[in-house]
C-alpha atoms as a PDB file:
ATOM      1  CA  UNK A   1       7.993   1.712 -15.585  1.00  0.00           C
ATOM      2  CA  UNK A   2       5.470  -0.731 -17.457  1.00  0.00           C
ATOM      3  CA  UNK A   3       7.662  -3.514 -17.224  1.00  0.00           C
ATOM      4  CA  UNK A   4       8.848  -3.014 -14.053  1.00  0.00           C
ATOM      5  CA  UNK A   5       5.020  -2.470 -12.784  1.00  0.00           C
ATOM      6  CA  UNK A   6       4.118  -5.903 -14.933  1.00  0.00           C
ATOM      7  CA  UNK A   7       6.748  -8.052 -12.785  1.00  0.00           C
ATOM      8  CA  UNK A   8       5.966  -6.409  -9.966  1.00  0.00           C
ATOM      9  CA  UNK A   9       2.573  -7.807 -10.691  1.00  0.00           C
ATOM     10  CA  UNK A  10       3.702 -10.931 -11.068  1.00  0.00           C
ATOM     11  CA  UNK A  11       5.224 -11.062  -7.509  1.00  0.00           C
ATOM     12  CA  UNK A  12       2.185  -9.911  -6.321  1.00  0.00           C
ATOM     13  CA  UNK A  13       0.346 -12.977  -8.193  1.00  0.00           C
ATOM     14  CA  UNK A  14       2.426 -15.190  -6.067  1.00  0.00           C
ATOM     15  CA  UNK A  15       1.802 -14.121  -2.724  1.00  0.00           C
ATOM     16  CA  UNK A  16      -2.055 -13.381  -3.838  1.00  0.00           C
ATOM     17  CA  UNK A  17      -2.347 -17.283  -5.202  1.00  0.00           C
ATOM     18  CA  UNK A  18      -0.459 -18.322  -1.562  1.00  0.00           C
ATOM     19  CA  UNK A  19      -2.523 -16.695   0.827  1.00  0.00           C
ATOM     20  CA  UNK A  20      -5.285 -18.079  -0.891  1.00  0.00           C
ATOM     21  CA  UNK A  21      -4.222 -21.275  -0.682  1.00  0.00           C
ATOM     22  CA  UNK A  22      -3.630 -21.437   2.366  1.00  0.00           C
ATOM     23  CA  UNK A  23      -6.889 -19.367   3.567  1.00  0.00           C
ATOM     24  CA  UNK A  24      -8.065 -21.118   6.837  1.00  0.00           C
ATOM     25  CA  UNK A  25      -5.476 -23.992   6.951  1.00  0.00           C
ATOM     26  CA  UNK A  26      -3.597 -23.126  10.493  1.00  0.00           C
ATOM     27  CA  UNK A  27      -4.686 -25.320  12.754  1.00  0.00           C
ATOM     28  CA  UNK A  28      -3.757 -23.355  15.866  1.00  0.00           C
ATOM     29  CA  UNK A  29      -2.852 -19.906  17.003  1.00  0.00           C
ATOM     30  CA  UNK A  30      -4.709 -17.075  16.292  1.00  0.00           C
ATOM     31  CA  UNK A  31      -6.849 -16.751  13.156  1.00  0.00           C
ATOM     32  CA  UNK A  32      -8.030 -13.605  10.937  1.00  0.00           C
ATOM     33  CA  UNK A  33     -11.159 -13.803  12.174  1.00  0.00           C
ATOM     34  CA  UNK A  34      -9.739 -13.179  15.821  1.00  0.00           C
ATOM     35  CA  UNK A  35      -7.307 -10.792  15.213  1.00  0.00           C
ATOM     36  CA  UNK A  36      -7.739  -8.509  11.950  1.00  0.00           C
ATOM     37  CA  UNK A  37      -9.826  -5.139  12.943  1.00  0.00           C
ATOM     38  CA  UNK A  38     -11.721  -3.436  10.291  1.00  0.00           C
ATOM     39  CA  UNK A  39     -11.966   0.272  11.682  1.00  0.00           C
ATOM     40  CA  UNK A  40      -8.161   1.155  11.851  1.00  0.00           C
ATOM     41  CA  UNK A  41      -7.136  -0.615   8.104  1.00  0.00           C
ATOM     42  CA  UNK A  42     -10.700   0.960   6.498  1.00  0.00           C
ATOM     43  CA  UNK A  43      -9.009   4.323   7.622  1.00  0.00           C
ATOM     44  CA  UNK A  44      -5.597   3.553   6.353  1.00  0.00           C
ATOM     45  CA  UNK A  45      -7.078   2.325   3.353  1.00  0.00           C
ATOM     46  CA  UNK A  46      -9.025   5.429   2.397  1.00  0.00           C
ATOM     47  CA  UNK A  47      -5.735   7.111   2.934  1.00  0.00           C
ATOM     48  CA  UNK A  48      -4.086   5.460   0.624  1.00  0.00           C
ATOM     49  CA  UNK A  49      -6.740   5.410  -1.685  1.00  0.00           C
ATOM     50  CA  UNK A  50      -7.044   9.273  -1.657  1.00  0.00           C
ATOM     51  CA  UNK A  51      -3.857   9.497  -2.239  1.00  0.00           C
ATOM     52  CA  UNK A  52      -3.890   8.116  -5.958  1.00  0.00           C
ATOM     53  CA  UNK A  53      -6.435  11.265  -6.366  1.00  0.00           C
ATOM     54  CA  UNK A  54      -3.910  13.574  -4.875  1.00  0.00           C
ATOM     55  CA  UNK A  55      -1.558  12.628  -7.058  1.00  0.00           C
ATOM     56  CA  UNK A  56      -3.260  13.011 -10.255  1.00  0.00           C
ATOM     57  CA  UNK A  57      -4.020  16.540  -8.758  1.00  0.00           C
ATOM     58  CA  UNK A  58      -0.379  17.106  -8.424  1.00  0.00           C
ATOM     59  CA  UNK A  59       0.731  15.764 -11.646  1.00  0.00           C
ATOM     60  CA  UNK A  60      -2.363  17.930 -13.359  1.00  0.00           C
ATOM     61  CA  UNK A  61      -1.312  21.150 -11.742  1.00  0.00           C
ATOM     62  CA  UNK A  62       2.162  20.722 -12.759  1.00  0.00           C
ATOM     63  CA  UNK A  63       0.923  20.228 -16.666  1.00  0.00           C
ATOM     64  CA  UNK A  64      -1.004  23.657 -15.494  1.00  0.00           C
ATOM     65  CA  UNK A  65       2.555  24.951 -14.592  1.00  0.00           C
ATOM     66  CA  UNK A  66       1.497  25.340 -11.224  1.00  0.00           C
ATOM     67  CA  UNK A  67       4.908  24.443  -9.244  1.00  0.00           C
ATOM     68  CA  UNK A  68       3.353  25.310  -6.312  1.00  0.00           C
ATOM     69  CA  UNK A  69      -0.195  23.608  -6.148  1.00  0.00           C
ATOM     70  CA  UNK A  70       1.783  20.514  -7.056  1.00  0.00           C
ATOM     71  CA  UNK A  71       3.862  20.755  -4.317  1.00  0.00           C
ATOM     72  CA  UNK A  72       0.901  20.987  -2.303  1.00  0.00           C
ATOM     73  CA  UNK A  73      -0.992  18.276  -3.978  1.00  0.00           C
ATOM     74  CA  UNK A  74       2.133  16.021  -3.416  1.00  0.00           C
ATOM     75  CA  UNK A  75       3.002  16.756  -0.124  1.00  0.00           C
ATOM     76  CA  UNK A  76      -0.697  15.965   0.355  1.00  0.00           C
ATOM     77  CA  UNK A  77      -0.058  12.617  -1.133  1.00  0.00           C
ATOM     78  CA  UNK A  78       3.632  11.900   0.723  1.00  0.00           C
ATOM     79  CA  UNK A  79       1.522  12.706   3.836  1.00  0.00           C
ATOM     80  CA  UNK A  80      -1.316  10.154   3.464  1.00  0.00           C
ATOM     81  CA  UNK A  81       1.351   7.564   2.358  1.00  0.00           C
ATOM     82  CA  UNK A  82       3.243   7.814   5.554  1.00  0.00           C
ATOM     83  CA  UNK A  83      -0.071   7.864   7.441  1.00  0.00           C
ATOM     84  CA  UNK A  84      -0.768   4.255   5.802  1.00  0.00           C
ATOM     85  CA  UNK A  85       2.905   2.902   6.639  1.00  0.00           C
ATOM     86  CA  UNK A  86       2.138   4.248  10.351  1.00  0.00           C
ATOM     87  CA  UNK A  87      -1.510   3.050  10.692  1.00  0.00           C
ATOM     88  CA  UNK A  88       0.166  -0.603   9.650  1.00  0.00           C
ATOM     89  CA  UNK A  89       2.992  -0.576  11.770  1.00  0.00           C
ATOM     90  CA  UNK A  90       0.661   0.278  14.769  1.00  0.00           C
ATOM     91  CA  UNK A  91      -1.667  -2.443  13.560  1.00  0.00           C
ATOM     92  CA  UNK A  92       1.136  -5.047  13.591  1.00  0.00           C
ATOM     93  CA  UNK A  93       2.513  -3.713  17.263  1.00  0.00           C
ATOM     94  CA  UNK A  94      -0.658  -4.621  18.262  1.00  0.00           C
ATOM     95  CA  UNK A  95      -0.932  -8.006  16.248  1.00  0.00           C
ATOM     96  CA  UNK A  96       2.563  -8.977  17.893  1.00  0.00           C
ATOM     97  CA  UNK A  97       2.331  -7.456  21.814  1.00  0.00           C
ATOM     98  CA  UNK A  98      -1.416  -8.245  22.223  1.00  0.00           C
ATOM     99  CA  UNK A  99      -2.286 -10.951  20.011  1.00  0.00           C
ATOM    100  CA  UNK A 100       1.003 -12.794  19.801  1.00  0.00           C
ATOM    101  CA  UNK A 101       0.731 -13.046  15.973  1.00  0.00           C
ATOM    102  CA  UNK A 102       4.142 -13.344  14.306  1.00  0.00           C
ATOM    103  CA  UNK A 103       5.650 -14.549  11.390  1.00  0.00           C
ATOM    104  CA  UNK A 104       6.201 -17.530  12.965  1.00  0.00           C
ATOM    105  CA  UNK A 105       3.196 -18.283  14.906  1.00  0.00           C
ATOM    106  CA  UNK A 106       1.416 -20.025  12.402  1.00  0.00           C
ATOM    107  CA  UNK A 107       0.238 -20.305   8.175  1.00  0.00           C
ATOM    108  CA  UNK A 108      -1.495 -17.380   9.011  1.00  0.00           C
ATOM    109  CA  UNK A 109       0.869 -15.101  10.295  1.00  0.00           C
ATOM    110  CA  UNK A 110       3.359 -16.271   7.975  1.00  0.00           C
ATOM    111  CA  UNK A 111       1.047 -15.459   5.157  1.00  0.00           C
ATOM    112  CA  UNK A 112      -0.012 -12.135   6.686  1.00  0.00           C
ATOM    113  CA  UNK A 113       3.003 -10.752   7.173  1.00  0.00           C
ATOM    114  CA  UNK A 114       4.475 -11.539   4.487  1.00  0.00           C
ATOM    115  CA  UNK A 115       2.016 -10.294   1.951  1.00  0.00           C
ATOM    116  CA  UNK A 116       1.154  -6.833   3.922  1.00  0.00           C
ATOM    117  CA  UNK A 117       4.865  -6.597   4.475  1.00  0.00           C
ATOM    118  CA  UNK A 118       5.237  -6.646   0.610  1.00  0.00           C
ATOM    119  CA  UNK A 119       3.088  -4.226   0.236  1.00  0.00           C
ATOM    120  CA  UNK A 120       4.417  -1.897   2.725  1.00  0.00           C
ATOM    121  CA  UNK A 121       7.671  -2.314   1.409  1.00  0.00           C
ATOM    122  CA  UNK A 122       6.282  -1.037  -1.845  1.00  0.00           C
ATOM    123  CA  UNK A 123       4.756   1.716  -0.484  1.00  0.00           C
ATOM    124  CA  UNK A 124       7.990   2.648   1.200  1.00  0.00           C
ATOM    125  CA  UNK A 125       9.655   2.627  -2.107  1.00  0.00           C
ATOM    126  CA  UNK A 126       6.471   4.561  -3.494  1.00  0.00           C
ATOM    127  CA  UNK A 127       7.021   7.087  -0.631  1.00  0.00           C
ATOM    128  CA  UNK A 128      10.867   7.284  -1.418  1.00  0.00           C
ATOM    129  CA  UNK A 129      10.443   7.801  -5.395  1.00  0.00           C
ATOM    130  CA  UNK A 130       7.414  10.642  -4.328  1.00  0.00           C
ATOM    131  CA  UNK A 131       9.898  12.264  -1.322  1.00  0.00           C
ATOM    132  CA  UNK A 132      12.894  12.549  -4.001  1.00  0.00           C
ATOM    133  CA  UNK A 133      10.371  14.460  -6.559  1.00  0.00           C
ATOM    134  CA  UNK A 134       9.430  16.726  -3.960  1.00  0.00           C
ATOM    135  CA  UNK A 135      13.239  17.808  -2.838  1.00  0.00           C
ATOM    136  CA  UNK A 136      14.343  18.099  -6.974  1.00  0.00           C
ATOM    137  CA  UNK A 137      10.794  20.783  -7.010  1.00  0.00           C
ATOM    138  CA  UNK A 138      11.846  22.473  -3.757  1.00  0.00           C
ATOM    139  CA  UNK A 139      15.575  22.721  -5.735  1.00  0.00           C
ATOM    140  CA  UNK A 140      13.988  24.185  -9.116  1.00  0.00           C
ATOM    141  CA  UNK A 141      15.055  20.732 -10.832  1.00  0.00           C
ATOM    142  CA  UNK A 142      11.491  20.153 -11.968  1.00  0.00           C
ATOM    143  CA  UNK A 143      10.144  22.216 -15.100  1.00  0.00           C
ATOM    144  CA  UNK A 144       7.117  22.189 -15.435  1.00  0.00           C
ATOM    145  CA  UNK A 145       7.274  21.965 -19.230  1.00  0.00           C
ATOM    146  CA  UNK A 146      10.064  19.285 -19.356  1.00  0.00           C
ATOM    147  CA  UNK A 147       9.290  17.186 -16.578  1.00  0.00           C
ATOM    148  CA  UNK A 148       5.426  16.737 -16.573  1.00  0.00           C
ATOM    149  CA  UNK A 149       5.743  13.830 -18.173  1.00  0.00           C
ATOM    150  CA  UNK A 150       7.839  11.793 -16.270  1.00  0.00           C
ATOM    151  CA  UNK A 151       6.436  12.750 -13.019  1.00  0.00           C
ATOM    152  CA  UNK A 152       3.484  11.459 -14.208  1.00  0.00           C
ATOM    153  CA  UNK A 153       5.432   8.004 -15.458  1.00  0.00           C
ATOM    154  CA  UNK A 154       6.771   7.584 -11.734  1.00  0.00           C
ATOM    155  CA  UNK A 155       3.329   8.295 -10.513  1.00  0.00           C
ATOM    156  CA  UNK A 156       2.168   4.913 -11.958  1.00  0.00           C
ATOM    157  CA  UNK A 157       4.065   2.978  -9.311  1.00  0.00           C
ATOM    158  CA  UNK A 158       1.988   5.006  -6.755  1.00  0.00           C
ATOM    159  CA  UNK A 159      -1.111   4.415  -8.492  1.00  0.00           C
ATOM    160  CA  UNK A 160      -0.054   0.574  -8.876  1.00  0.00           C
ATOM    161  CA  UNK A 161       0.408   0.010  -5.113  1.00  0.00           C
ATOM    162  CA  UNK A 162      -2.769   1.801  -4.489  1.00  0.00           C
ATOM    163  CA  UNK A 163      -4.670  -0.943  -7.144  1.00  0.00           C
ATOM    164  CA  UNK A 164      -2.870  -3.771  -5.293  1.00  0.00           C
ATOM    165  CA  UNK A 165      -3.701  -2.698  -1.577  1.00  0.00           C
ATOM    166  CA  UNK A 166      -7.645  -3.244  -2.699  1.00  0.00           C
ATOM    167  CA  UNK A 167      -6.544  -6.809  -3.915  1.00  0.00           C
ATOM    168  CA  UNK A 168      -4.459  -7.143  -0.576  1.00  0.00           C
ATOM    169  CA  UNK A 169      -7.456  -5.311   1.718  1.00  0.00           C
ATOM    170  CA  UNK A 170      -9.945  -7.539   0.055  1.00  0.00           C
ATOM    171  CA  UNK A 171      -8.099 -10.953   0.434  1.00  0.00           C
ATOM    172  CA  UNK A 172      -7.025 -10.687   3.926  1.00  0.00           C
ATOM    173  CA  UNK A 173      -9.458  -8.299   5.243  1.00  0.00           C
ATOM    174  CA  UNK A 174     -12.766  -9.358   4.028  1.00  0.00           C
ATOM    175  CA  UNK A 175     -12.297 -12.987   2.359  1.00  0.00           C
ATOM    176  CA  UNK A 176      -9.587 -13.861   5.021  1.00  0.00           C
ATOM    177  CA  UNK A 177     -11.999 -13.081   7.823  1.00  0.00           C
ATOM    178  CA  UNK A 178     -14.760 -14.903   6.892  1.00  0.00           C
ATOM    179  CA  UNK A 179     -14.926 -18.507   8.943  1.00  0.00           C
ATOM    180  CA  UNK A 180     -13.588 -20.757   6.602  1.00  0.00           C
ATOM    181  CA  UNK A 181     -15.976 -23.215   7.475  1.00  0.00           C
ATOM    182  CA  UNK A 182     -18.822 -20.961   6.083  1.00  0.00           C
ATOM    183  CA  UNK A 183     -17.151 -20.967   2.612  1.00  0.00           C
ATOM    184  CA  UNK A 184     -16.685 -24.120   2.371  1.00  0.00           C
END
């Protein structure tokens, strides 16, 4: 899971390092500043967030031997995940139908999408590895003296694409708004 998380990172780096570059270099179409909304993403954001807590909980009761809490404790979790992938799909419905943002509308959008898009996909894949530990629990397949452990090694990928959203929410939601022209 380390090294998988490490190149992970690395693929992160990339998109991180372009976005950056290219930070306020589309000279038409919409720009972050016109288009990117705080409120909704804050509130996806704590979800997600939250949901590195909840998952610690779950991993913690299931050290207890507490099958139940952490199936609680991880639905909890699989629940604010899906609430993050919906909150971004509904912010890109609106990004594409109202503000005519797309992949191919400019640096921007190009940029945008493909960065957040990364990201969702890894929360996706987040939500998949979480969804497949709650069916083996709701089977009996996870023993609560055997298995602690490496529920708590898959967890890492969660708490990994939690750590990168604050890079990702930072760069294109707070840097990325700012009028280039005042940074420079």
């Amino acid at each position: 899971m380390a090294m998988l998380i490490f190149m992970e990172t690395l693929f992160f780096s990339g998109f991180i390092v372009t976005y950056l570059y290219y930070i306020g270099k589309s000279p038409f179409g919409p720009q972050p500043m016109d288009v990117l909304e705080l409120g909704p993403v804050i509130v996806n954001s704590v979800c997600l967030i939250s949901s590195s807590f909840t998952v610690i909980f779950a991993v913690r009761a299931l050290r207890r031997g507490s099958v139940g809490a952490f199936r609680v404790w991880l639905l909890v979790t699989i629940l604010l995940g899906i609430e993050f992938i919906v909150g971004t799909a509904l912010e890109w419905r609106g990004l594409i139908y109202e503000d005519g943002l797309t992949i191919r509308t400019n640096i921007f959008g190009t940029n945008f999408y493909s960065l957040v898009g990364f990201h969702a996909f890894h929360v996706c894949v987040g939500l998949i590895i979480l969804i497949g530990i709650f069916i083996l629990s709701l089977f009996g397949h996870i023993k609560p003296a055997r298995d602690h452990g490496r529920v708590d090694v898959a967890t890492w990928y969660w708490h990994f694409v939690d750590v990168v959203w604050i890079f990702v929410f930072t760069l294109v939601y707070i840097i990325g708004r700012v009028p280039q022209e005042a940074v420079s």
